[in-house]
Protein backbone atom coordinates (compact mmCIF):
# COMPACT_ATOMS: atom_id res chain seq x y z
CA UNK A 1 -14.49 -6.59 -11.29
CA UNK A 2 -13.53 -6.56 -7.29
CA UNK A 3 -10.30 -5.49 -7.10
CA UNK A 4 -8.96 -7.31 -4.27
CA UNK A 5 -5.95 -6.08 -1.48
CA UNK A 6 -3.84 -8.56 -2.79
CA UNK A 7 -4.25 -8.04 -6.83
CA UNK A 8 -3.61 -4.14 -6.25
CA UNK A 9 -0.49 -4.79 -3.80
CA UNK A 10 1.12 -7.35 -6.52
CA UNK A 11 0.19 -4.23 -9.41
CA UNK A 12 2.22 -1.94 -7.14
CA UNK A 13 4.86 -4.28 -6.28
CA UNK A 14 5.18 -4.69 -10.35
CA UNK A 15 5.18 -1.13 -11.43
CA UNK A 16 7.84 -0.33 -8.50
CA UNK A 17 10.19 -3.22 -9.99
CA UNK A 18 9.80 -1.39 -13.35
CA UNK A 19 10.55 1.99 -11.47
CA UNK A 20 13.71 0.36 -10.01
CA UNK A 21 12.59 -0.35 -6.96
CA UNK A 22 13.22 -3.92 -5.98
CA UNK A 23 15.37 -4.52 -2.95
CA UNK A 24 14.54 -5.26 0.19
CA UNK A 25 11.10 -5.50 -0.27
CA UNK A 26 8.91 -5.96 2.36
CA UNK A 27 5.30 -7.17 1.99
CA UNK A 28 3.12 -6.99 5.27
CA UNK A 29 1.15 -10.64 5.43
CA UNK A 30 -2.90 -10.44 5.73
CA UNK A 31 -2.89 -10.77 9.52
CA UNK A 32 0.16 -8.60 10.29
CA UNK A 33 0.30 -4.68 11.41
CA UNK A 34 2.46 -2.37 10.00
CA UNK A 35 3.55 -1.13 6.81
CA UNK A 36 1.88 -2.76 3.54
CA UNK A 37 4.91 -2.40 1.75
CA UNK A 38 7.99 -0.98 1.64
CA UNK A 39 11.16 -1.26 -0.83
CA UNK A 40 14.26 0.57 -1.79
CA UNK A 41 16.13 1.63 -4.87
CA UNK A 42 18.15 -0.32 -6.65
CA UNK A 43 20.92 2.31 -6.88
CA UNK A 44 19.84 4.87 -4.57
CA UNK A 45 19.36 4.91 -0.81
CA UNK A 46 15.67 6.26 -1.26
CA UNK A 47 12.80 3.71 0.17
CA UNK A 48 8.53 3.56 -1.05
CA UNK A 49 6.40 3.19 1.66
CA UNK A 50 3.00 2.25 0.26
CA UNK A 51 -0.12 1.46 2.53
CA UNK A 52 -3.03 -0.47 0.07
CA UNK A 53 -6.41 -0.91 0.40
CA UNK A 54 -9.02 -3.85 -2.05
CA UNK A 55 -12.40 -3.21 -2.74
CA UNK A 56 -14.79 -4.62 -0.01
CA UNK A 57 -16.20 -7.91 -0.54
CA UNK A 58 -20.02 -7.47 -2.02
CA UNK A 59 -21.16 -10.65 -0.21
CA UNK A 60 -20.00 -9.40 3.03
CA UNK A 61 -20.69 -5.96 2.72
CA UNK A 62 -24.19 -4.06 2.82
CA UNK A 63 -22.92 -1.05 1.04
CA UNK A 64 -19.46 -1.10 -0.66
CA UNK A 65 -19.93 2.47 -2.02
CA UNK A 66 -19.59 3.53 1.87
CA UNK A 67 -17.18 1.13 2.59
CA UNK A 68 -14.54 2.49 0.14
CA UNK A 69 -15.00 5.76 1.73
CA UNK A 70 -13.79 4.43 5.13
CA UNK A 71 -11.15 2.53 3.91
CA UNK A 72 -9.83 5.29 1.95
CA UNK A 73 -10.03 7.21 4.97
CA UNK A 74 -8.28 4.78 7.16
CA UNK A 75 -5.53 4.48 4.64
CA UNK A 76 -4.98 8.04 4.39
CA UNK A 77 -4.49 8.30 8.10
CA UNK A 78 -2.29 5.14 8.18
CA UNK A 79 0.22 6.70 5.58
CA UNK A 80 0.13 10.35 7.23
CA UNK A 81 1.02 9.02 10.78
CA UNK A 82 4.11 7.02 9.15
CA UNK A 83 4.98 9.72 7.49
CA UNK A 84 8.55 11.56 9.16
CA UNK A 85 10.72 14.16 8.46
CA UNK A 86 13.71 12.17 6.64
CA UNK A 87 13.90 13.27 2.67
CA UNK A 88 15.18 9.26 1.75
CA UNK A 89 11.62 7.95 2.17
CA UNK A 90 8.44 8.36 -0.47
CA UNK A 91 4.82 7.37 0.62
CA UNK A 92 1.92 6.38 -1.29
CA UNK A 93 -1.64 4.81 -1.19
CA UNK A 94 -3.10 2.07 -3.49
């Protein structure tokens, strides 16, 4: 099973709702830059910042096994160089 970009951001976006996180949520589109997602508490003033990565495509792809490696990579420096000194906001990678 592929799990695509868009099936693991709407699993996120699901388990944050459960976790109370709901408003103003943000979803970056497919051709956009910046943030993946990014939501507040319902009661608190605390925000998710969440940068997510899919599996590669197999037909487009020579080797997917090295492929997840970069991505993973690329996403790991994406959410470290958002990341600031202000206690309100959590990060996370999917």
């Amino acid at each position: 099973m592929i799990l695509t970009e868009k099936f693991v951001r709407e699993k996120i976006i699901d388990w944050l709702s459960r976790k109370g996180y709901s408003r103003r949520l943000q979803i970056k589109g497919e051709s956009e830059h910046g943030i993946d997602i990014k939501v507040r508490h319902n009661r608190y003033p605390r925000y998710y910042i969440v940068e997510v990565k899919g599996d590669p495509d197999p037909k487009k792809v020579k080797h997917p096994g090295s492929r997840r490696e970069v991505s993973f990579i690329y996403v790991l420096g994406q959410i470290v160089s958002r990341m600031g000194y202000k206690a309100k906001y959590l990060y996370a990678i999917g």
